[in-house]
Protein backbone atom coordinates (compact mmCIF):
# COMPACT_ATOMS: atom_id res chain seq x y z
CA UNK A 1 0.00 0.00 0.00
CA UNK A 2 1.17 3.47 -0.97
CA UNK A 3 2.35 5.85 1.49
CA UNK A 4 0.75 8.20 -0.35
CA UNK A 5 -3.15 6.24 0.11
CA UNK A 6 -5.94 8.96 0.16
CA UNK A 7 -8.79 8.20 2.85
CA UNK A 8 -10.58 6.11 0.90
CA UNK A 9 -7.60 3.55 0.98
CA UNK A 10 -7.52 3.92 4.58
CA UNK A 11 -11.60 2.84 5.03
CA UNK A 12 -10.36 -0.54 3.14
CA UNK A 13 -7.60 -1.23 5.35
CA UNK A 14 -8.97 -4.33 7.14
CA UNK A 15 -10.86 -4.47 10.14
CA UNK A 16 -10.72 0.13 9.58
CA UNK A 17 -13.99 0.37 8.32
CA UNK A 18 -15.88 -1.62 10.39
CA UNK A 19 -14.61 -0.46 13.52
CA UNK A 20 -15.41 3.41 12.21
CA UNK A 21 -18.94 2.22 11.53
CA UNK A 22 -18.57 1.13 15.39
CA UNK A 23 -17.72 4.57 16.16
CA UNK A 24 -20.15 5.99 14.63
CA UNK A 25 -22.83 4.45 16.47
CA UNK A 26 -21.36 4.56 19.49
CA UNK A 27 -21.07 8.48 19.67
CA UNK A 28 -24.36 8.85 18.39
CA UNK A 29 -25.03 7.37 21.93
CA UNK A 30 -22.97 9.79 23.48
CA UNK A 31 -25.04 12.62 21.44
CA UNK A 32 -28.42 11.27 22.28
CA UNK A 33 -28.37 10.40 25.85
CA UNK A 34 -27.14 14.53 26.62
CA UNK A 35 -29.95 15.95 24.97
CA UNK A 36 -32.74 13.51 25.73
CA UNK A 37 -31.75 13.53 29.25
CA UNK A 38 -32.38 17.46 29.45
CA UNK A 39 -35.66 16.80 27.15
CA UNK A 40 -37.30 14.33 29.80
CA UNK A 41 -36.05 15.70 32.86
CA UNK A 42 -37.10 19.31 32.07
CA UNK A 43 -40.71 17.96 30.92
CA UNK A 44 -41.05 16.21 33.85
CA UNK A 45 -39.80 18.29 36.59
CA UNK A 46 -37.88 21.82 35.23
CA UNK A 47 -34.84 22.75 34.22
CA UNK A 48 -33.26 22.17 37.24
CA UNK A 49 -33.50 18.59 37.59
CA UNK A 50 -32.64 18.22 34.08
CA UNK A 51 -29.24 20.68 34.86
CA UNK A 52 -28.91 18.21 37.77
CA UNK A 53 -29.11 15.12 35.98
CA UNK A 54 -27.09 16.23 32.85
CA UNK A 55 -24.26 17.43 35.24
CA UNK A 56 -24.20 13.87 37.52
CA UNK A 57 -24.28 12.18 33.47
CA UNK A 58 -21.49 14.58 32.31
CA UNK A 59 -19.36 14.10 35.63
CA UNK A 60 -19.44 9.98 36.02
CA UNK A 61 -18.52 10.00 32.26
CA UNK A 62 -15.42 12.49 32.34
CA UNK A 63 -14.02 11.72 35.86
CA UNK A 64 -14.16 7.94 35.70
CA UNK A 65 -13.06 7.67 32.42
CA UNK A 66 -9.18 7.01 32.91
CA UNK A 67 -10.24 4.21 35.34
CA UNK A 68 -12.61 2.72 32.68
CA UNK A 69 -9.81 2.62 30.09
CA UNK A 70 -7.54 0.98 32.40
CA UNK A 71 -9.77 -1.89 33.35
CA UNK A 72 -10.17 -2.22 29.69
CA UNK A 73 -6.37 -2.29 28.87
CA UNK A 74 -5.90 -4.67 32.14
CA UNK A 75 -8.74 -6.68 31.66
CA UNK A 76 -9.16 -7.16 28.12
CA UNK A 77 -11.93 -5.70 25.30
CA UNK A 78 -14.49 -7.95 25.94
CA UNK A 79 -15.11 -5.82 29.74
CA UNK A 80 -16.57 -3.38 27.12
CA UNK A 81 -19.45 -5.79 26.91
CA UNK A 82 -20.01 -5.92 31.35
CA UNK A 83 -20.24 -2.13 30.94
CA UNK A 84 -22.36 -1.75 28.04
CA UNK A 85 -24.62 -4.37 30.19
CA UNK A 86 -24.35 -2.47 33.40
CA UNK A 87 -24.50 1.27 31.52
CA UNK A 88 -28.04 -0.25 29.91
CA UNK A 89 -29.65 -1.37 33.00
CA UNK A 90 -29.23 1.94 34.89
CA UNK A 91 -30.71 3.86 31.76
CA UNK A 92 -33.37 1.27 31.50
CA UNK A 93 -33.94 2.78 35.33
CA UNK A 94 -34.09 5.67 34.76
CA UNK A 95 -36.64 5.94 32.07
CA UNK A 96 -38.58 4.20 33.97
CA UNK A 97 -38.50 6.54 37.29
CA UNK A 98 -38.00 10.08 35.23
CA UNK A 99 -41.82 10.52 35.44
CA UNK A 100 -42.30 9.29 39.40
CA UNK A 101 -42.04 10.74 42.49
CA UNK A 102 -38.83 9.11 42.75
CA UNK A 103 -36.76 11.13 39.63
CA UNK A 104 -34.02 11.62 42.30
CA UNK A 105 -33.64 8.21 42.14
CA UNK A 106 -33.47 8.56 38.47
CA UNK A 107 -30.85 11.22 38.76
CA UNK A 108 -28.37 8.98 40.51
CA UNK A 109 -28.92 6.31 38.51
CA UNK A 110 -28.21 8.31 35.10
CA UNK A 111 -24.93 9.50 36.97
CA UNK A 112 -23.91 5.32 37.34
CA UNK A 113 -24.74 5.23 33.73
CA UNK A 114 -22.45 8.04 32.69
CA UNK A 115 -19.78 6.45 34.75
CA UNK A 116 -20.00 2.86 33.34
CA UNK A 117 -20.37 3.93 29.75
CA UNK A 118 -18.27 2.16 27.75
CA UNK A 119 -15.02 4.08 26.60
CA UNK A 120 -15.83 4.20 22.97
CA UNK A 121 -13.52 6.91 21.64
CA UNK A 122 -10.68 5.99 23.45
CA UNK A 123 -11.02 2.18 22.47
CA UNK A 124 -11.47 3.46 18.89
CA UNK A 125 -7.90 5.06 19.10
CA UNK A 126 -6.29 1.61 20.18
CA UNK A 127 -8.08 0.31 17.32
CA UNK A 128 -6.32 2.78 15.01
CA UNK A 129 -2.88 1.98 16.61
CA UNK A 130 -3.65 -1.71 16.10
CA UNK A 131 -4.86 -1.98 12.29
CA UNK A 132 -2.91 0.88 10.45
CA UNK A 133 -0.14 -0.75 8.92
CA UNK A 134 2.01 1.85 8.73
CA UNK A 135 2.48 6.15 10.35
CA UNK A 136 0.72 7.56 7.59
CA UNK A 137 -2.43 5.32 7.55
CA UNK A 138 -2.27 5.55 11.18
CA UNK A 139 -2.11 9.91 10.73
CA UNK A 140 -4.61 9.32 8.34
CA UNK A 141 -7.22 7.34 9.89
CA UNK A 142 -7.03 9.67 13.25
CA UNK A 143 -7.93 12.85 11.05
CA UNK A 144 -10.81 10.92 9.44
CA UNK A 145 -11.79 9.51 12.70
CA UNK A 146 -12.17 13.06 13.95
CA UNK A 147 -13.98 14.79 11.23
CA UNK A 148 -16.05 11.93 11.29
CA UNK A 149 -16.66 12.24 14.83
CA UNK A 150 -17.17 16.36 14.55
CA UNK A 151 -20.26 15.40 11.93
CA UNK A 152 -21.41 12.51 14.25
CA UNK A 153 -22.13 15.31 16.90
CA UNK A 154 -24.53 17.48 14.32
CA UNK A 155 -26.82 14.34 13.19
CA UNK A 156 -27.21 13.41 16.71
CA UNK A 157 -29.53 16.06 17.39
CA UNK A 158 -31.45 15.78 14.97
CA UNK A 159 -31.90 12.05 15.19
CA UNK A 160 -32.95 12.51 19.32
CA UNK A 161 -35.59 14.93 17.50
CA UNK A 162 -36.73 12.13 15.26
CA UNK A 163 -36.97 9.17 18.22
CA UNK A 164 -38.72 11.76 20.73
CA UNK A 165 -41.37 12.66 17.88
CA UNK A 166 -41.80 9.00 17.45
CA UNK A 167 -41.56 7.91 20.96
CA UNK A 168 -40.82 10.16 24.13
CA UNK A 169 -38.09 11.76 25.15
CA UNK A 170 -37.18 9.26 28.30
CA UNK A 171 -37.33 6.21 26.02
CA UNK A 172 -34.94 7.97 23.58
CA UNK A 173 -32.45 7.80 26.12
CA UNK A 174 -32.86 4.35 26.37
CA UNK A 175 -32.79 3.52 22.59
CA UNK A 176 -29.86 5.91 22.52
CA UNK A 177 -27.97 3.56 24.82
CA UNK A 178 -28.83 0.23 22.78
CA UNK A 179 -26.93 1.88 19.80
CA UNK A 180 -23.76 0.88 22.15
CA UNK A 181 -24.37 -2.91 21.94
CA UNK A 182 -23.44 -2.75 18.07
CA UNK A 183 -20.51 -0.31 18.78
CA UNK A 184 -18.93 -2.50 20.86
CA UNK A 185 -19.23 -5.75 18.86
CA UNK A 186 -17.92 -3.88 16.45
CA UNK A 187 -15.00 -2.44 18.19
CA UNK A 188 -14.26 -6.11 19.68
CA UNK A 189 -14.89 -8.32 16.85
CA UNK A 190 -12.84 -6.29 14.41
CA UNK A 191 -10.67 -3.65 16.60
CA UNK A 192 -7.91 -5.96 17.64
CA UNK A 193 -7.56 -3.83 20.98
CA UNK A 194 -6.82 -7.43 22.99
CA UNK A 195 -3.32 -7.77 21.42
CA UNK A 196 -1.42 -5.15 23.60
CA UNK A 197 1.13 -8.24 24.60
CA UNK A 198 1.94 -9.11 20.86
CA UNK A 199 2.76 -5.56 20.17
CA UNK A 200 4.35 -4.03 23.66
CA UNK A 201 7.00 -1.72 23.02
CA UNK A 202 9.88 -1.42 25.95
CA UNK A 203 9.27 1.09 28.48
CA UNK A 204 11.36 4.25 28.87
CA UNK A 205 14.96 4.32 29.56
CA UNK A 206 15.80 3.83 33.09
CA UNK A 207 12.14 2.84 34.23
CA UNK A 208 11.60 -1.19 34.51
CA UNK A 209 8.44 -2.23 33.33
CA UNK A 210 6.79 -3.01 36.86
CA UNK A 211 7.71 0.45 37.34
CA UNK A 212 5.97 2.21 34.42
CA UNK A 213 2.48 -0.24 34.75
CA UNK A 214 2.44 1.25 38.61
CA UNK A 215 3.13 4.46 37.84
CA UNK A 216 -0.43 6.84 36.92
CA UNK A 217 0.11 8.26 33.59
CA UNK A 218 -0.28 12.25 34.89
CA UNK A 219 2.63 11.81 36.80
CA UNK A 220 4.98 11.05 34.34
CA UNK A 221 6.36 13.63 31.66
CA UNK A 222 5.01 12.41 28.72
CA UNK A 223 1.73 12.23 30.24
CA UNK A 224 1.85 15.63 31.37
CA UNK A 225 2.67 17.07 28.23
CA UNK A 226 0.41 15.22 26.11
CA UNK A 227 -2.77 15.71 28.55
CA UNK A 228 -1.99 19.22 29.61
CA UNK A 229 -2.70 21.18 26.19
CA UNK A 230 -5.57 18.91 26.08
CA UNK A 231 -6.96 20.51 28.95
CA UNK A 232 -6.22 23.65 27.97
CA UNK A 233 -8.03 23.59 24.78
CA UNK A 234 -11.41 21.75 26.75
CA UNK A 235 -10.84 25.11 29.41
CA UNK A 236 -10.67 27.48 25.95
CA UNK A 237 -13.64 25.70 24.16
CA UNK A 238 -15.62 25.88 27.39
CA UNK A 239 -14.85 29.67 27.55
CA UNK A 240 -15.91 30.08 23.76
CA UNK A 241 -19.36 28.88 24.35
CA UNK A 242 -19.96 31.85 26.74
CA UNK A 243 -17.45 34.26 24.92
CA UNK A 244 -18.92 34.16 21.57
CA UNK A 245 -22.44 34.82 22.93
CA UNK A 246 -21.28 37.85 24.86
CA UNK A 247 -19.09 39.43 21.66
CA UNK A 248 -22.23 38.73 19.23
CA UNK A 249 -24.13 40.45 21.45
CA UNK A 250 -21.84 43.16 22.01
CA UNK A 251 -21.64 43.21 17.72
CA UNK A 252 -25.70 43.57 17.87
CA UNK A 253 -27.33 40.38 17.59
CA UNK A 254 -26.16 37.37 20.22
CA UNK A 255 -28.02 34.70 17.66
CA UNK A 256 -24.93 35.57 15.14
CA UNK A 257 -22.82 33.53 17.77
CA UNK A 258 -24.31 30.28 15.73
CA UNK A 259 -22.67 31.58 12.99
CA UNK A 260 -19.08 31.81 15.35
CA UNK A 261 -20.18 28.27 16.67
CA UNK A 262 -20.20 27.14 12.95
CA UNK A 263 -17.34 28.33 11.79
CA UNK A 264 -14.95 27.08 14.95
CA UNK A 265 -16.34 23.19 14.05
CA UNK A 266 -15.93 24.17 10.30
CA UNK A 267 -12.30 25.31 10.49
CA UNK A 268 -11.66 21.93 12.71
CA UNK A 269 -13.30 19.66 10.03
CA UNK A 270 -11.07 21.19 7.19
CA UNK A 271 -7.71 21.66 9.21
CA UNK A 272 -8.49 17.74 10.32
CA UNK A 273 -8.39 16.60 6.94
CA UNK A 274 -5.70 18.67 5.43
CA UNK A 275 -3.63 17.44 8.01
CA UNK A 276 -4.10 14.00 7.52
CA UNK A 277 -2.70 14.14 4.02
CA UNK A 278 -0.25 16.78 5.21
CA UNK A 279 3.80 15.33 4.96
CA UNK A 280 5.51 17.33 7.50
CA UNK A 281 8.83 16.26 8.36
CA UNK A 282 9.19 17.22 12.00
CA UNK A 283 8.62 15.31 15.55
CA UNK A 284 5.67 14.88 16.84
CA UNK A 285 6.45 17.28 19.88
CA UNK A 286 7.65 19.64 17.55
CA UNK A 287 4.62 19.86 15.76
CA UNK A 288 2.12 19.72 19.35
CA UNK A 289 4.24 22.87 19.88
CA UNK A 290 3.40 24.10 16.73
CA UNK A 291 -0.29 23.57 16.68
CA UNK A 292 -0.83 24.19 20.08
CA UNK A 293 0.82 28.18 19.41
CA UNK A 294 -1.44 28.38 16.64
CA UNK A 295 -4.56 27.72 18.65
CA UNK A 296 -3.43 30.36 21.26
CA UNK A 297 -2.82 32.98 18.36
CA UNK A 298 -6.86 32.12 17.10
CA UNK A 299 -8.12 32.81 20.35
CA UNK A 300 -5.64 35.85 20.19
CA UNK A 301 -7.35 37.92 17.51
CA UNK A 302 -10.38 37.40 20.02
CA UNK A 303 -9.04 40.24 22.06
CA UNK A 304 -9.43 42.73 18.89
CA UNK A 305 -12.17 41.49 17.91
CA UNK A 306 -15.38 44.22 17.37
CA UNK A 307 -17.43 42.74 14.82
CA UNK A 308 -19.02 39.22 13.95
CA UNK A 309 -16.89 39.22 10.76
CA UNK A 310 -13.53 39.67 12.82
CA UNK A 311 -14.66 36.88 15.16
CA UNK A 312 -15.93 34.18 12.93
CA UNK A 313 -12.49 34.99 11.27
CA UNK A 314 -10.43 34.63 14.58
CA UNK A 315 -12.82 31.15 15.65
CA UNK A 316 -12.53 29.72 12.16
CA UNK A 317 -8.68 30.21 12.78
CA UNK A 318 -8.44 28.73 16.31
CA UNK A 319 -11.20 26.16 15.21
CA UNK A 320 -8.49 25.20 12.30
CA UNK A 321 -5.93 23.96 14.89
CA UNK A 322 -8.07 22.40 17.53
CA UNK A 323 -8.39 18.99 14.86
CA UNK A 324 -4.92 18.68 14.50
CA UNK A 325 -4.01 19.16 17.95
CA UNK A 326 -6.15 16.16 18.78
CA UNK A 327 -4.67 14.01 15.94
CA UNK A 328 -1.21 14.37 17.30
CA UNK A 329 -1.85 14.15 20.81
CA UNK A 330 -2.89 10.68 19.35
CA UNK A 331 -0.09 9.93 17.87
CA UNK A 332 1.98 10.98 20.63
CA UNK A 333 0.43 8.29 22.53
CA UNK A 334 0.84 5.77 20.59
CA UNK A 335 4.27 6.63 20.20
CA UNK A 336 5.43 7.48 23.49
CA UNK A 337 2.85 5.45 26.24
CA UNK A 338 3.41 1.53 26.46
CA UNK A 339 0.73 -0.45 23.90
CA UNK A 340 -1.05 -1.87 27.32
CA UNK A 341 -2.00 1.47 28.83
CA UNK A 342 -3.01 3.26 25.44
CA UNK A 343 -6.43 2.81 26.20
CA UNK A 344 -6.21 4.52 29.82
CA UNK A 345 -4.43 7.27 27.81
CA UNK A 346 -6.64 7.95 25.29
CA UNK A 347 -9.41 8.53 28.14
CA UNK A 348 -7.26 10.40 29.61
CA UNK A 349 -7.44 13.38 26.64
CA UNK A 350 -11.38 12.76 26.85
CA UNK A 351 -11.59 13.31 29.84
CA UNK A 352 -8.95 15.97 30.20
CA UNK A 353 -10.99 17.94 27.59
CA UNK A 354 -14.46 17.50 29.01
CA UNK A 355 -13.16 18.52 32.76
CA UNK A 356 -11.55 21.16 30.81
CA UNK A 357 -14.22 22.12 28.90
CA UNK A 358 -16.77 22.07 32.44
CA UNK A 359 -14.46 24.72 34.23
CA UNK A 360 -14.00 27.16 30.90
CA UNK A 361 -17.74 27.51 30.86
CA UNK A 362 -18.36 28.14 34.65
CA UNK A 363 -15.60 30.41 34.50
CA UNK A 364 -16.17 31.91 31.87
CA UNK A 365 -19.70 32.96 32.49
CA UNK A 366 -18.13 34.43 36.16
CA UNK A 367 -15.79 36.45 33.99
CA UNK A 368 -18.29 37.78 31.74
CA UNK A 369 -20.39 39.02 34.01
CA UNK A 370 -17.36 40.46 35.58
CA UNK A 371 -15.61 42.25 32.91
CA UNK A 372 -15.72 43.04 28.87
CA UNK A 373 -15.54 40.58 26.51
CA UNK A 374 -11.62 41.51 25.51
CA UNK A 375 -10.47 40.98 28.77
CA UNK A 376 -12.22 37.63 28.97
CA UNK A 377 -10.58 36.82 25.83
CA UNK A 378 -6.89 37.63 26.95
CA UNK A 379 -7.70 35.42 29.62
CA UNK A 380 -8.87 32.11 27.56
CA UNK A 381 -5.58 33.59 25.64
CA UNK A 382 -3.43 33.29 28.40
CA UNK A 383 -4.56 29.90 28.94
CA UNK A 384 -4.38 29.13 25.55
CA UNK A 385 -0.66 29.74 26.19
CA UNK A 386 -0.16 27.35 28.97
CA UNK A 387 -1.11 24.36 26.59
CA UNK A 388 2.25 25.47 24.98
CA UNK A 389 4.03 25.51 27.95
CA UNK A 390 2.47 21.91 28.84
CA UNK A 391 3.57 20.70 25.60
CA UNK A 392 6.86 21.09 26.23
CA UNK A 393 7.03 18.65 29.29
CA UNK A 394 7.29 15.65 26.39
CA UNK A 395 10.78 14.42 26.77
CA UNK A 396 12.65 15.58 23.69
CA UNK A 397 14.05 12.27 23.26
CA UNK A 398 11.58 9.25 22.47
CA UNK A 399 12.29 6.58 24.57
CA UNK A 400 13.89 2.75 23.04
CA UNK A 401 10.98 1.11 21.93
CA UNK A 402 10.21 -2.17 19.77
CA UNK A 403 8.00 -0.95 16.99
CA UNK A 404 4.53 -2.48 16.87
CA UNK A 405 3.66 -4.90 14.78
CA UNK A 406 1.44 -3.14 13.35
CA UNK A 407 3.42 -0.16 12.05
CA UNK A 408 6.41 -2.50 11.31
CA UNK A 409 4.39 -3.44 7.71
CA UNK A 410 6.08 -1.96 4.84
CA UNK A 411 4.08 0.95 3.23
C-alpha cells in the first residue's frame, strides 16, 4: 500500500472500516443520551433537575473515564461488553422513574450510567494503533476519525428529534444507549484492541516495566505534556461557548454567535483533513508545539475582535488547529505510552478535555459578568498559552521502543 493512500484507501484497510462504523454508532449514543436527558427531565420536573441530571451524566462519564480505560487495557476488550450491560440497566432505570415521584432516584442512577459507559472513543484510538499498517495510515485514519466524529455530533440532534417525535423523550435515552451494543461488537470483533502483549514496546529508559504499569500516567512527563494542552483547549472551548455569545451580542445580535459556533467546528473539520494528508517532516512534539501556538494565536485575535466578521475569522482560525491538535496528541500516545496502557491514555485526553471544557464555561460565564468581553478573551488567551508551555514537558528524546507490529508493515 502506498504511502501516499488517500482516505478512501484507509476505510479498506482491514478491520478500519468496520470499527469506524462502530464509532459511529457509538457516539451517536454519546449525542443522544445529553440531549434527551435534558428533554425528559425538564418535561417532567424543570430545568433544574434536568441541569442536575445532565451534570451527575457529564461528571461519572469524564471523571471515571481514565479508570474505565484501564480496566479495559488490564482486563481485556471484551469488559466493554459488562459495561455496556451495566450502563443499559441503569438507563433502563431511569426511564422508567424520570416521570415518578422518585426522579431523584433517576438522577443517581443516570450518573452510574455516565460512569460505566463504555469508553468508545478511546477504544477506537487503540483500534487505530492496532490496524494501520504503517504512520501515515495511522495519521490518516485519526484525522478521518475526527472529522467523522465532529459530523457525528450534528446528526445526533437531529436524530434525538426524530426518536422523541416518534416515541418520548425518556425512552430515547434508552434507545440511545442500545446503539452501544453494536458499537462495541464492532470495536471487539474487528478492533484488535486485545493484542497489547503481541505488540508491547519497551518502556522508557531507566524505568523497569513493573515500574511504568504502577506508575499513573499524569505523573509522568510524557503524560503531562500530552494531557496538559488537552486541557487547555477543553478550558478554551468551554470559555468560547460563553465568549462568543457575549461578543455577538456586544456586535448587535447574540443569535450571530451560531454563525461563530459554525465556523470554529468548520475550520476543525477542514484543518483535520488537510492534516491527515499533510507530509511534515518534524517530531511529533515539535509539531504539538506548533499547533498548540497556533490555537493560542486564534483565540488571540479574540481580544481585537469588534465585529461578527472579525470573530468568525479569529474562531474559524483557532477552530483550524483544535483537529490537529487532537490528531497528534494521538499519535503521541501511541508513540510514546506503552501499547497496554493506550487505552487509559486515550481517556485520559477525553476526559482531560471534558473537565476542561466544564471549568472554561463556569468560569467563563463568572468572567463575563465580571468584565468586557476583551479581557475575557486575553484570559482564555493566556490559557491558551499554557497548553504550549504543557507541551513542552514531552521528553525531547523518544524513549527505546520495539516498533509495533502493526506499524512494522512496509508501506
Amino acid at each position: 500500500m502506498s504511502k501516499n493512500s488517500g482516505y478512501l484507501a484507509t476505510v479498506r484497510v482491514p478491520g478500519i472500516g468496520l470499527v469506524l462504523v462502530g464509532g459511529i454508532l457509538g457516539r451517536l449514543t454519546y449525542g443522544i443520551i445529553p440531549f434527551a436527558t435534558v428533554l425528559a427531565f425538564s418535561a417532567a420536573h424543570g430545568f433544574a433537575a434536568a441541569g442536575l441530571a445532565s451534570a451527575g451524566f457529564m461528571a461519572g462519564n469524564a471523571l471515571l473515564a481514565p479508570v474505565r480505560g484501564r480496566i479495559v487495557d488490564r482486563r481485556g476488550p471484551r469488559t466493554l461488553f459488562y459495561m455496556a450491560g451495566i450502563h443499559l440497566l441503569a438507563v433502563l432505570g431511569t426511564a422508567v422513574l424520570i416521570p415518578t415521584v422518585l426522579w431523584v432516584a433517576a438522577v443517581v442512577l443516570l450518573a452510574a450510567a455516565g460512569a460505566t459507559i463504555p469508553p468508545i472513543g478511546p477504544a477506537l484510538r487503540t483500534s487505530w494503533s492496532r490496524l494501520a499498517p504503517n504512520k501515515d495510515i495511522l495519521r490518516q485514519v485519526h484525522a478521518l476519525d475526527s472529522v467523522v466524529e465532529e459530523l457525528t455530533f450534528v446528526v445526533a440532534p437531529l436524530l434525538t428529534v426524530a426518536l422523541v417525535a416518534a416515541t418520548s423523550s425518556r425512552w430515547t435515552i434508552f434507545l440511545g444507549a442500545v446503539l452501544l451494543v453494536p458499537a462495541v461488537a464492532a470495536i471487539v470483533r474487528f478492533g484488535r484492541i486485545d493484542r497489547a502483549d503481541e505488540q508491547r514496546p519497551a518502556s522508557a529508559p531507566g524505568t523497569t516495566s513493573a515500574e511504568a504499569d504502577r506508575r499513573p500516567l499524569m505523573l509522568r512527563p510524557q503524560g503531562q505534556g500530552i494531557v496538559i494542552p488537552i486541557i487547555t483547549l477543553g478550558t478554551v472551548g468551554g470559555g468560547l461557548a460563553i465568549l462568543l455569545p457575549a461578543l455577538a451580542e456586544r456586535a448587535g445580535s447574540i443569535t450571530a454567535a451560531g454563525y461563530a459556533f459554525a465556523a470554529y467546528s468548520l475550520g476543525g473539520a477542514v484543518a483535520g483533513l488537510i492534516y491527515g494528508r499533510l507530509r511534515w517532516d518534524a517530531s511529533l512534539r515539535v509539531k504539538y508545539t506548533i499547533v498548540t501556538a497556533c490555537f493560542a494565536i486564534g483565540v488571540a485575535l479574540l481580544i481585537p475582535a469588534a465585529s461578527i466578521v472579525l470573530t468568525m475569522i479569529a474562531v474559524f482560525l483557532a477552530g483550524g488547529a483544535l483537529t490537529p491538535i487532537f490528531i497528534v496528541a494521538y499519535l503521541l500516545v501511541d508513540e510514546r505510552i506503552e501499547q497496554n496502557r493506550l487505552t487509559e491514555a486515550n481517556s485520559w485526553l477525553s476526559s482531560g478535555y471534558n473537565i476542561g471544557s466544564a471549568s472554561g464555561s463556569a468560569l467563563c460565564g463568572l468572567l463575563v459578568s465580571a468584565t468586557t468581553p476583551a479581557v475575557v478573551a486575553t484570559i482564555y488567551t493566556a490559557v491558551a498559552c499554557l497548553g504550549i508551555l504543557g507541551s513542552l514537558r514531552v521528553p525531547r528524546h523518544q524513549p527505546d521502543k520495539a516498533p509495533s507490529a502493526a506499524l512494522e508493515t512496509a508501506a
